[in-house]
C-alpha atoms as a PDB file:
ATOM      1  CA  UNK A   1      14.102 -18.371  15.591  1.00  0.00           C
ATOM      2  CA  UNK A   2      13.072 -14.463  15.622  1.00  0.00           C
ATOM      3  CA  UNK A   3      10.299 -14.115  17.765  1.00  0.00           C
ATOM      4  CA  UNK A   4       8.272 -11.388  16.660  1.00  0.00           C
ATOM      5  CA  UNK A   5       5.340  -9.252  18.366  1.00  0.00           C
ATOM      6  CA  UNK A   6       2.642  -7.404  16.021  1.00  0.00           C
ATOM      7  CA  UNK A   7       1.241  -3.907  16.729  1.00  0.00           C
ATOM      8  CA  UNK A   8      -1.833  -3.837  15.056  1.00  0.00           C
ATOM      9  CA  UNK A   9      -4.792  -5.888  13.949  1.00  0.00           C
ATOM     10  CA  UNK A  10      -5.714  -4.596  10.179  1.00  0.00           C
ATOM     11  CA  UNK A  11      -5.230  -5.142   7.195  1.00  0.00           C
ATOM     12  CA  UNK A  12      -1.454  -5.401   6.819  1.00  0.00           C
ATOM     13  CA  UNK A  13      -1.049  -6.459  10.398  1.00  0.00           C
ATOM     14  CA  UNK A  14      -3.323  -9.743   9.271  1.00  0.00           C
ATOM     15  CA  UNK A  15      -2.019 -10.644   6.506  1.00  0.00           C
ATOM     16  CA  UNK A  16       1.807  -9.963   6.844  1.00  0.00           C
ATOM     17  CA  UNK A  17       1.340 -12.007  10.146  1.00  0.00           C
ATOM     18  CA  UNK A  18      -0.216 -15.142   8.852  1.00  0.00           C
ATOM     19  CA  UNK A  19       2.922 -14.737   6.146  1.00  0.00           C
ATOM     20  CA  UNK A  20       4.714 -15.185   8.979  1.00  0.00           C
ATOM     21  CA  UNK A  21       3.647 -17.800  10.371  1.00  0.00           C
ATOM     22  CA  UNK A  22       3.103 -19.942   7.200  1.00  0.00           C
ATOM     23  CA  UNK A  23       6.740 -19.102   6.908  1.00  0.00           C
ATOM     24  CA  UNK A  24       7.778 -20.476  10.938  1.00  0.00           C
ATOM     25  CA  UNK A  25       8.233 -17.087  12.229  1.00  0.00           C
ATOM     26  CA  UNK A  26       6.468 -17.037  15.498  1.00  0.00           C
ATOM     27  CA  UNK A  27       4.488 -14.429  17.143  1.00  0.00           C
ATOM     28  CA  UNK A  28       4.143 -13.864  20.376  1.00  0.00           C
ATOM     29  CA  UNK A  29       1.569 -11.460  20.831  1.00  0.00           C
ATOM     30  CA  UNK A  30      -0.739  -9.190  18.971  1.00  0.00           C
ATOM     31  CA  UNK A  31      -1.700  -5.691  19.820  1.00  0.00           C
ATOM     32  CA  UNK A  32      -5.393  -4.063  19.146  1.00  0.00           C
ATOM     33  CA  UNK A  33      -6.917  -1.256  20.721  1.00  0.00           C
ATOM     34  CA  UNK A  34      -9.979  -2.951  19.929  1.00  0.00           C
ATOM     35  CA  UNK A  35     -10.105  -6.507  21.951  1.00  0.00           C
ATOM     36  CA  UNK A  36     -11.451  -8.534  19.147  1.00  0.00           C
ATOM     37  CA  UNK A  37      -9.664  -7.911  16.508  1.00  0.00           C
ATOM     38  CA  UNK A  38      -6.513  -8.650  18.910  1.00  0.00           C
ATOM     39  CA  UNK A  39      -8.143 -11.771  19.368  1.00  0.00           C
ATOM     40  CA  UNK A  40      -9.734 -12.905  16.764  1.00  0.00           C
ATOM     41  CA  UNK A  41      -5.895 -12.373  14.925  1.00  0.00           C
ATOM     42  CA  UNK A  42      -4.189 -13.676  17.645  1.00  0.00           C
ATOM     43  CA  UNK A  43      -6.245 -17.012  17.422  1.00  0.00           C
ATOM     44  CA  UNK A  44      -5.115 -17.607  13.979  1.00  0.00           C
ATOM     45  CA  UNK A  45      -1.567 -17.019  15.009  1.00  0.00           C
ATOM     46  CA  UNK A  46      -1.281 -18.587  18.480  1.00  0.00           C
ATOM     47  CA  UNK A  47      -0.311 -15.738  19.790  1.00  0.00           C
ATOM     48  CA  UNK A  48      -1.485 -13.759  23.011  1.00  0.00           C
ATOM     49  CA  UNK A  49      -3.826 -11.213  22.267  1.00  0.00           C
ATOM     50  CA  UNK A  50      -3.006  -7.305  23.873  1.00  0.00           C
ATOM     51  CA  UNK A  51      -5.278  -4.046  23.411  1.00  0.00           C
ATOM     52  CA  UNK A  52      -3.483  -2.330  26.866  1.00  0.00           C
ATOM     53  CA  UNK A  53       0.155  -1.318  25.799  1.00  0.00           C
ATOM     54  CA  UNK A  54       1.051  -1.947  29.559  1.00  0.00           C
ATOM     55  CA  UNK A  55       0.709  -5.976  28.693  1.00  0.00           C
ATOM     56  CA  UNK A  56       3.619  -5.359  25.804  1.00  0.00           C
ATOM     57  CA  UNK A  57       6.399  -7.977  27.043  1.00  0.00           C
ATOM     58  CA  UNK A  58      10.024  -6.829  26.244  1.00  0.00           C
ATOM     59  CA  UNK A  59      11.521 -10.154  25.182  1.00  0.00           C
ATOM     60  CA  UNK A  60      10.917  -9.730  21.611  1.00  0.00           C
ATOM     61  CA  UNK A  61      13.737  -9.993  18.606  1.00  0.00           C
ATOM     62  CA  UNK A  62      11.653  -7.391  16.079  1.00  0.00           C
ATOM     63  CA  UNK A  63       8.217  -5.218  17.434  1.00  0.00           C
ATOM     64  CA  UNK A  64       6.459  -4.613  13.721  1.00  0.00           C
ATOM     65  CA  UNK A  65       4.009  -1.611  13.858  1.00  0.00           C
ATOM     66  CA  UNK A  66       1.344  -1.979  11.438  1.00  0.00           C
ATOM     67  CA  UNK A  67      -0.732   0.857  12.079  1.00  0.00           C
ATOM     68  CA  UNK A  68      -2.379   3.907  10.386  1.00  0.00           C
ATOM     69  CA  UNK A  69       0.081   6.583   9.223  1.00  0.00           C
ATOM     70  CA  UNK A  70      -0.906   9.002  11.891  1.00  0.00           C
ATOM     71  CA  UNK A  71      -0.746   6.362  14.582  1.00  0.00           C
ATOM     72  CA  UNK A  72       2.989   5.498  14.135  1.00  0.00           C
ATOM     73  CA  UNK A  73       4.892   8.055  16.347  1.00  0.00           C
ATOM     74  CA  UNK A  74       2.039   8.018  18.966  1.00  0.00           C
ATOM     75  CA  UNK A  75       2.114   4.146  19.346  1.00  0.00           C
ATOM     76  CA  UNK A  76       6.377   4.050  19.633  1.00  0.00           C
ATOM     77  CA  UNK A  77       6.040   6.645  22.033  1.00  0.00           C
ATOM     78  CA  UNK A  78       4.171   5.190  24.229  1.00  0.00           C
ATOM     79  CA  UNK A  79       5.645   1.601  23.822  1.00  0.00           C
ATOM     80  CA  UNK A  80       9.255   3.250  24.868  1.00  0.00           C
ATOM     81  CA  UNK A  81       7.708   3.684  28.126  1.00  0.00           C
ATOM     82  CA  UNK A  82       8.024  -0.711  28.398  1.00  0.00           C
ATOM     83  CA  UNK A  83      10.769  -1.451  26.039  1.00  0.00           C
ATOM     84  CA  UNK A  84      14.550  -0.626  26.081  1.00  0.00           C
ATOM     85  CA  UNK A  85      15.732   1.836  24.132  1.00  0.00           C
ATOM     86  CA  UNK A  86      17.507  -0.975  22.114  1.00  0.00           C
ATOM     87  CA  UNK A  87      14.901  -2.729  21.348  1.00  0.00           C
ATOM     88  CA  UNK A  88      14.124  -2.972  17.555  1.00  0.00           C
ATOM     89  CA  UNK A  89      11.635  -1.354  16.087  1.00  0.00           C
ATOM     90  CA  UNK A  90      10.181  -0.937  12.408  1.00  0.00           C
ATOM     91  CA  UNK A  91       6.896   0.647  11.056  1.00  0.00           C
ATOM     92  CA  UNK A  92       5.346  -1.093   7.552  1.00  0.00           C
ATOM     93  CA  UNK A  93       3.859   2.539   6.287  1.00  0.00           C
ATOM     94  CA  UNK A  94       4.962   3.814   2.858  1.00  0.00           C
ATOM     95  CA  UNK A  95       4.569   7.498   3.640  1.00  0.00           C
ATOM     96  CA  UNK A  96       5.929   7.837   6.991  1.00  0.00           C
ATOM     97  CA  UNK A  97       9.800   8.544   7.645  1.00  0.00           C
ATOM     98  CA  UNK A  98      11.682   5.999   9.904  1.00  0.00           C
ATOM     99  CA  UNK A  99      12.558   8.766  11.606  1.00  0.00           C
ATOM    100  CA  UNK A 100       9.525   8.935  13.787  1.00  0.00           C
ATOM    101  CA  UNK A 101      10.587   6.245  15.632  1.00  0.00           C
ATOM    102  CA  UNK A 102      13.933   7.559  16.441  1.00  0.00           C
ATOM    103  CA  UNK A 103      13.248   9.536  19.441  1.00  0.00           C
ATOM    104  CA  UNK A 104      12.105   6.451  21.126  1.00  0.00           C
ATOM    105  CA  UNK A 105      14.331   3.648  19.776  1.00  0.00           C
ATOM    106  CA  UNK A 106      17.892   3.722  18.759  1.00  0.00           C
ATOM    107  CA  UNK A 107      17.521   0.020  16.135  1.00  0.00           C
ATOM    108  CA  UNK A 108      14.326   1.375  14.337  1.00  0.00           C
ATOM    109  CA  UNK A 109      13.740   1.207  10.319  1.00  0.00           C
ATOM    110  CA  UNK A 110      10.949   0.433   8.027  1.00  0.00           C
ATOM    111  CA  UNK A 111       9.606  -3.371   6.498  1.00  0.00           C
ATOM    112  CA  UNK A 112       7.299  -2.156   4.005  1.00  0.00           C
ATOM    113  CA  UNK A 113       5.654  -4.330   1.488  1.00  0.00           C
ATOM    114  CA  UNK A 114       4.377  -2.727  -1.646  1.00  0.00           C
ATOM    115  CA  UNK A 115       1.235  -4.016  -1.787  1.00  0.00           C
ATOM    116  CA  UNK A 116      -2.691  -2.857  -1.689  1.00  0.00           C
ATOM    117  CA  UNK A 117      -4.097  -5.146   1.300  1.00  0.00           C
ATOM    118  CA  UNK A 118      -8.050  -6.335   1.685  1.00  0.00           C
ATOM    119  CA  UNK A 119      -9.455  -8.090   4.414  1.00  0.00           C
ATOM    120  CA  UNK A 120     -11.514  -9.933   1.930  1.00  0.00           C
ATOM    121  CA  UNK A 121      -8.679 -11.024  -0.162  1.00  0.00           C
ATOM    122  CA  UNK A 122      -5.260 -12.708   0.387  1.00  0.00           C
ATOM    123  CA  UNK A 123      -2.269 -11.285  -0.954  1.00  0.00           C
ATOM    124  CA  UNK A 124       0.673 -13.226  -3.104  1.00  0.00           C
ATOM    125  CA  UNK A 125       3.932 -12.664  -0.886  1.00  0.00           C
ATOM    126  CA  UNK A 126       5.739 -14.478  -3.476  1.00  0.00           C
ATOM    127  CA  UNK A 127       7.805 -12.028  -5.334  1.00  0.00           C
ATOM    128  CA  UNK A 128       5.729  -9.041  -3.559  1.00  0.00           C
ATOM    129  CA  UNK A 129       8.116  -5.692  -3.280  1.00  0.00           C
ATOM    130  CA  UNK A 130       9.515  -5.512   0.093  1.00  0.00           C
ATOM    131  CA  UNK A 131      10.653  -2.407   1.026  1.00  0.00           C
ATOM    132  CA  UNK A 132      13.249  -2.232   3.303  1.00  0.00           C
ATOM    133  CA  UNK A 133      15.284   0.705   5.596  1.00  0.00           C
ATOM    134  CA  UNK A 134      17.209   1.114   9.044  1.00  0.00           C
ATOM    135  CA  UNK A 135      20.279   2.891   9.671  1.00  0.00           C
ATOM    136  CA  UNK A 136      21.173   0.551  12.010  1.00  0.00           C
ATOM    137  CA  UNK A 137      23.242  -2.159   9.487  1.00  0.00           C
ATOM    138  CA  UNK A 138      22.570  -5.308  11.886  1.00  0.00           C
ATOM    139  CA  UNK A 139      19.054  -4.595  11.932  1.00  0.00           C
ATOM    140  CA  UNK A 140      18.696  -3.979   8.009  1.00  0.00           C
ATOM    141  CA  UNK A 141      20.241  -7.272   7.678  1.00  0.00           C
ATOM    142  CA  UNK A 142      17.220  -8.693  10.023  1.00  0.00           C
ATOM    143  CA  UNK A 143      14.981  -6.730   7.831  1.00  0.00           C
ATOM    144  CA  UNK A 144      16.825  -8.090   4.361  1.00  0.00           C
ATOM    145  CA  UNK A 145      16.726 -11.666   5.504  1.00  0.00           C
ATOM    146  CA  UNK A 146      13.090 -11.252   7.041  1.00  0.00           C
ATOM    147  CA  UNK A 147      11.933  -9.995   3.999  1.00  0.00           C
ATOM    148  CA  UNK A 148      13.502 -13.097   1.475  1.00  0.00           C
ATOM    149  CA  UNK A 149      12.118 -15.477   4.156  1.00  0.00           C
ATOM    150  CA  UNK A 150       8.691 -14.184   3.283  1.00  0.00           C
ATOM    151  CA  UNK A 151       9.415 -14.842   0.026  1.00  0.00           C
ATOM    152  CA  UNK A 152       9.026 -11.138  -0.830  1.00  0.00           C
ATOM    153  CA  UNK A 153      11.091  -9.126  -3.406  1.00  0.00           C
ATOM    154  CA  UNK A 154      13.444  -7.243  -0.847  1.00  0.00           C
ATOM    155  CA  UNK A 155      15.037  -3.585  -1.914  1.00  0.00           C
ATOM    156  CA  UNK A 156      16.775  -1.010  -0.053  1.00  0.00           C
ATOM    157  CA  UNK A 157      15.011   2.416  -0.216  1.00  0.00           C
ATOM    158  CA  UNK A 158      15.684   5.118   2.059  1.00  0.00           C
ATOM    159  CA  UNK A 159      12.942   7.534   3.416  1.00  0.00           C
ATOM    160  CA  UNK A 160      12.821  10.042   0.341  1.00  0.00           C
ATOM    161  CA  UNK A 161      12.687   7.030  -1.801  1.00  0.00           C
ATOM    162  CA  UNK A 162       9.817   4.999  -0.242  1.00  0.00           C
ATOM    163  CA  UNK A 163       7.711   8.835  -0.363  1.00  0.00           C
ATOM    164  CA  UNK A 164       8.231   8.905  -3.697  1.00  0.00           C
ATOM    165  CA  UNK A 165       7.561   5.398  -4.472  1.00  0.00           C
ATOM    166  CA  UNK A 166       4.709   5.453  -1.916  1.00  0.00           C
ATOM    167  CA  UNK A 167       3.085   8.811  -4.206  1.00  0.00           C
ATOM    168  CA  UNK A 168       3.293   6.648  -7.467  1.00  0.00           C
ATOM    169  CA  UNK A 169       1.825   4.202  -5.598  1.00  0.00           C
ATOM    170  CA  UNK A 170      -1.425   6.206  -4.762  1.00  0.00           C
ATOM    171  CA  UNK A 171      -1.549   6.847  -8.184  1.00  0.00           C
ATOM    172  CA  UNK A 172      -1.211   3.199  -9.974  1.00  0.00           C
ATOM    173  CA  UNK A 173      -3.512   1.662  -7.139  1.00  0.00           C
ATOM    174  CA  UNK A 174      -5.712   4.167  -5.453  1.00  0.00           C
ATOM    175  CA  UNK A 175      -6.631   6.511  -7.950  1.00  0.00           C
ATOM    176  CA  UNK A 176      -7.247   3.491 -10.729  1.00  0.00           C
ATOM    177  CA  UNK A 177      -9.186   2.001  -8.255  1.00  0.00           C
ATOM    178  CA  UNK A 178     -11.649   4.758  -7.415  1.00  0.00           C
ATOM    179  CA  UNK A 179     -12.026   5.246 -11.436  1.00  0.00           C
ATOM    180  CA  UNK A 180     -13.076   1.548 -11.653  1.00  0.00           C
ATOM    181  CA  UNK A 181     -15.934   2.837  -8.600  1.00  0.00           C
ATOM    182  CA  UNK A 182     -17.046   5.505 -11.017  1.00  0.00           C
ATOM    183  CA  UNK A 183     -16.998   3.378 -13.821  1.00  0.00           C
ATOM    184  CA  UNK A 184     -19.239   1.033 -12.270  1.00  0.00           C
ATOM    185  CA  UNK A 185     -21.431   3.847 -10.780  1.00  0.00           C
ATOM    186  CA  UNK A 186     -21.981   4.920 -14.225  1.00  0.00           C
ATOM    187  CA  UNK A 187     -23.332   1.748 -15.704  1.00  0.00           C
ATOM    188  CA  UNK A 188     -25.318   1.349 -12.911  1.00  0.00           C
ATOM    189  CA  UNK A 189     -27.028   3.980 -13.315  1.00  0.00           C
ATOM    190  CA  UNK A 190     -28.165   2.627 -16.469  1.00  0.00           C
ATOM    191  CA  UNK A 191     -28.684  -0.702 -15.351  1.00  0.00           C
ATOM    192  CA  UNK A 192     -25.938  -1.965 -17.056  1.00  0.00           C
ATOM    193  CA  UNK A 193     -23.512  -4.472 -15.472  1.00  0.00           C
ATOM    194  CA  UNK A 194     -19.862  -3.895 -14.701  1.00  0.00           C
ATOM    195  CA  UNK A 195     -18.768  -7.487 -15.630  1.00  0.00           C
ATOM    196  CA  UNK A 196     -18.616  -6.070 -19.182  1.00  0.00           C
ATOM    197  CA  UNK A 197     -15.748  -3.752 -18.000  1.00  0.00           C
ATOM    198  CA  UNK A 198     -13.109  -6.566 -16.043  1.00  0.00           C
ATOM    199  CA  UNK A 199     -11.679  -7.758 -19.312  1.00  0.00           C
ATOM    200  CA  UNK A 200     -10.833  -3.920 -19.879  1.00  0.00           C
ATOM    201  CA  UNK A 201      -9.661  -3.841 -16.741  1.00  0.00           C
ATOM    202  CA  UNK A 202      -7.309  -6.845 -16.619  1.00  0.00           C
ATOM    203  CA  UNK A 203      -5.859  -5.883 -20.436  1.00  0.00           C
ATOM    204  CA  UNK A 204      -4.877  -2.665 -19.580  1.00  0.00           C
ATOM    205  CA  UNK A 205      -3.312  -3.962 -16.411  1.00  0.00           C
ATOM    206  CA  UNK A 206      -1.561  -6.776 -18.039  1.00  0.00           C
ATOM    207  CA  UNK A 207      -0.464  -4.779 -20.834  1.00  0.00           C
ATOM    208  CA  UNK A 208       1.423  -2.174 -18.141  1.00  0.00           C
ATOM    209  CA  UNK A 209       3.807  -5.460 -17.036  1.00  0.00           C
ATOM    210  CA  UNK A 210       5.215  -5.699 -20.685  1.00  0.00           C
ATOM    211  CA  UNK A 211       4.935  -2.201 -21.807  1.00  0.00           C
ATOM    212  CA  UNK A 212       5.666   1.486 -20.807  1.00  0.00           C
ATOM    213  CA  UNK A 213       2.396   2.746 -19.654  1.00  0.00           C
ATOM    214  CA  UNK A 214       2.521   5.872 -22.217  1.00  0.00           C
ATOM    215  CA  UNK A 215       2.927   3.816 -25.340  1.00  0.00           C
ATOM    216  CA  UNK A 216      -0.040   1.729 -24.158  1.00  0.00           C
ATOM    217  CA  UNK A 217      -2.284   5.174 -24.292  1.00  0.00           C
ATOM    218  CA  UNK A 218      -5.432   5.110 -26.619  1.00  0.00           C
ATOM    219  CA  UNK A 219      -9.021   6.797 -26.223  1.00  0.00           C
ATOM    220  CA  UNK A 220     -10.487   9.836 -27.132  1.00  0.00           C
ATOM    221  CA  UNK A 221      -8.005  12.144 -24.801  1.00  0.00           C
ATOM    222  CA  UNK A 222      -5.287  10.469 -26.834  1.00  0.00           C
ATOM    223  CA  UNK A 223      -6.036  11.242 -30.411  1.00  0.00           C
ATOM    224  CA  UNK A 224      -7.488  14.595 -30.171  1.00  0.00           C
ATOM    225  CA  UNK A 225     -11.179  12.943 -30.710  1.00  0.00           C
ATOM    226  CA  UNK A 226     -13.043  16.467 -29.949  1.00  0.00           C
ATOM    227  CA  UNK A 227     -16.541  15.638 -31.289  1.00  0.00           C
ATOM    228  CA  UNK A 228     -16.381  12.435 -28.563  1.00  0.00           C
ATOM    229  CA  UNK A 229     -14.923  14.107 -25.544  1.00  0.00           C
ATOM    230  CA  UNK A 230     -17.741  17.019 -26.439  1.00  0.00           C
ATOM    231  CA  UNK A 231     -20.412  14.010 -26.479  1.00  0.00           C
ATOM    232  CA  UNK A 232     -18.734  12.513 -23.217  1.00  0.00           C
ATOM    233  CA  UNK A 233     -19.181  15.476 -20.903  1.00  0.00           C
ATOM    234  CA  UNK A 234     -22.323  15.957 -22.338  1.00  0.00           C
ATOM    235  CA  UNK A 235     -23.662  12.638 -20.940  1.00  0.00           C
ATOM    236  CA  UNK A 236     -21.515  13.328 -17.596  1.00  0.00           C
ATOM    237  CA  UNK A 237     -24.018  16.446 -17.079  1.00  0.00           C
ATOM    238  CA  UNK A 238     -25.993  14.431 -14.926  1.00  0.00           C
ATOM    239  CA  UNK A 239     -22.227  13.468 -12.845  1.00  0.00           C
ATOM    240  CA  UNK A 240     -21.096  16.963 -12.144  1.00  0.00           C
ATOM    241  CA  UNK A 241     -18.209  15.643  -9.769  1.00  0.00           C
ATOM    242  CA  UNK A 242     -17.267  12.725 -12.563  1.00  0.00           C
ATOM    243  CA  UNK A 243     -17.622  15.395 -15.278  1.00  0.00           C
ATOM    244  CA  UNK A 244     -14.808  17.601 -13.283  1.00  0.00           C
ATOM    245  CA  UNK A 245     -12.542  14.583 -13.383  1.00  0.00           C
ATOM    246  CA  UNK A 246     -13.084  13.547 -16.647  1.00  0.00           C
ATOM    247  CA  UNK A 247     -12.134  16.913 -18.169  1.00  0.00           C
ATOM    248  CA  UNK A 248      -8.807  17.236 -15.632  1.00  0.00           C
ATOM    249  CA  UNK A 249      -7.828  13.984 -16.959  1.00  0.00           C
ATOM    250  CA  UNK A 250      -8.962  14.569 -20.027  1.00  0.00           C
ATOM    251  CA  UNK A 251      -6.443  17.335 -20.381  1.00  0.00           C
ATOM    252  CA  UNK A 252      -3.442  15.989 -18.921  1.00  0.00           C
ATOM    253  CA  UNK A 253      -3.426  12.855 -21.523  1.00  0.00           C
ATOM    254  CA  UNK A 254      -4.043  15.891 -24.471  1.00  0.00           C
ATOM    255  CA  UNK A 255      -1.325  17.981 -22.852  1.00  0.00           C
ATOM    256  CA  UNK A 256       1.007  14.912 -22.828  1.00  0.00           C
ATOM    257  CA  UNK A 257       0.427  14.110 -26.459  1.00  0.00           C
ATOM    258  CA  UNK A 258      -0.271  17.392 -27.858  1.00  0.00           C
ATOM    259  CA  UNK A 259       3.239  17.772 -29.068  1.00  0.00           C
ATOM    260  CA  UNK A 260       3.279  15.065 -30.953  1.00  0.00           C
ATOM    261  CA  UNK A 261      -0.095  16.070 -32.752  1.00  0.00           C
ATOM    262  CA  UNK A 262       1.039  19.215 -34.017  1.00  0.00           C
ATOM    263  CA  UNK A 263       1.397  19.638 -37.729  1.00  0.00           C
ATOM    264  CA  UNK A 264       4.922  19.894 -39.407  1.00  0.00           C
ATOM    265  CA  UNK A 265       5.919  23.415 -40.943  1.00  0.00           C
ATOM    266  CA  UNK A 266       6.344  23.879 -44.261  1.00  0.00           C
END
């Protein structure tokens, strides 16, 4: 049985441990810098809650740090201070190399599920994109069998991959998601309600698992409609940021497809 200890209390860190535990893994503690969220998640996962890195015991099989981006090299550093240097180590951040934990830990890598995580919503491990990297090949084995235990799609992607993945991932999740904000802002602003838009949202989502994202492409942007993008930005007068992004995006979907609009010679 790998007994594993969990550095962090958020959103990953919560759900990727109670994974774990519905799997059989067990945890042994759970490490917040605030008290009661190292509780509160330890509770769930009968494990012994930590917010003092002093209280980090060094009988572990696998330390996973899931922590902010900026937190990851801090965090190993000071945990090297009460673990041996063989120890092993992985992060679960997209965008950070595993090479920030090298310095401290000579079996580090990376377990990083491809995922957007919510408190308020539970994530489906099964089939989920699970990320995996260590140049140590016993503990990338771990990491591969971890992974399939979880029930998790498991690849191997090195550092510059998992950037690059990690950047189309901002795009796809973070950026969509923040145009569904506007999009709602909008309508509320006329009092209309954004229920009307989740069928648009869930058709243009399904049709991206069965189709290349470009052919799906329609709207104004799309077929050159002029007259309505002209109308559009007049409305978005009164949403001078929105009307900014509109017309940026606006003109990389034209650019993309103007090409194909021009007229044949004679």
């Amino acid at each position: 049985m790998l007994h594993i200890t969990l550095i962090g209390a958020g959103n990953v860190g919560c759900h990727l441990g109670r994974r774990l535990v519905e799997k059989g893994f067990a945890i042994g503690q759970v490490f917040s810098r605030n008290p009661g969220k190292a509780r509160e998640l330890a509770e769930q996962l009968g494990a012994a809650p930590f917010s003092q890195l002093e209280a980090l015991q060094p009988n572990a099989g696998l330390y996973i740090l899931a922590v902010s981006d900026d937190a990851v090299g801090p965090v190993a550093q000071q945990m090297s201070r009460f673990l041996p240097a063989d120890a092993a180590v992985v992060h679960t951040s997209g965008a950070t190399p595993s090479t920030v934990l090298a310095p401290f830990f000579r079996r580090h890598g990376v377990f990083y599920p491809l995922q957007t995580f919510s408190r308020q919503r539970a994530p489906d491990f099964d089939g989920m994109p699970l990320c995996i990297f260590s140049p140590e090949p016993g503990l990338e084995q771990m990491l591969a069998e971890l992974g399939l235990a979880v029930g998790g799609n498991v690849h191997r992607i090195d550092d510059a991959q998992r950037a690059v993945l990690h950047v189309a991932a901002v795009f796809v999740n973070n950026f969509s998601n923040h145009l569904f904000h506007i999009g709602q802002e909008i309508l509320e602003a006329e009092q209309l309600d954004f229920e009307m838009l989740r069928p648009l949202i869930l058709e243009t989502a399904l049709k991206a698992q069965d189709f290349p994202p470009r052919e799906m492409q329609t709207g104004p942007a799309r077929r050159g409609d002029t007259a309505t993008i002209g109308r559009h930005l007049e409305y978005l007068k009164k949403f001078p940021k929105f009307a900014a992004l509109y017309e940026l995006l606006t003109e990389s979907i034209r650019e993309e497809w103007r090409q194909e609009r021009k007229p044949e010679g004679p």
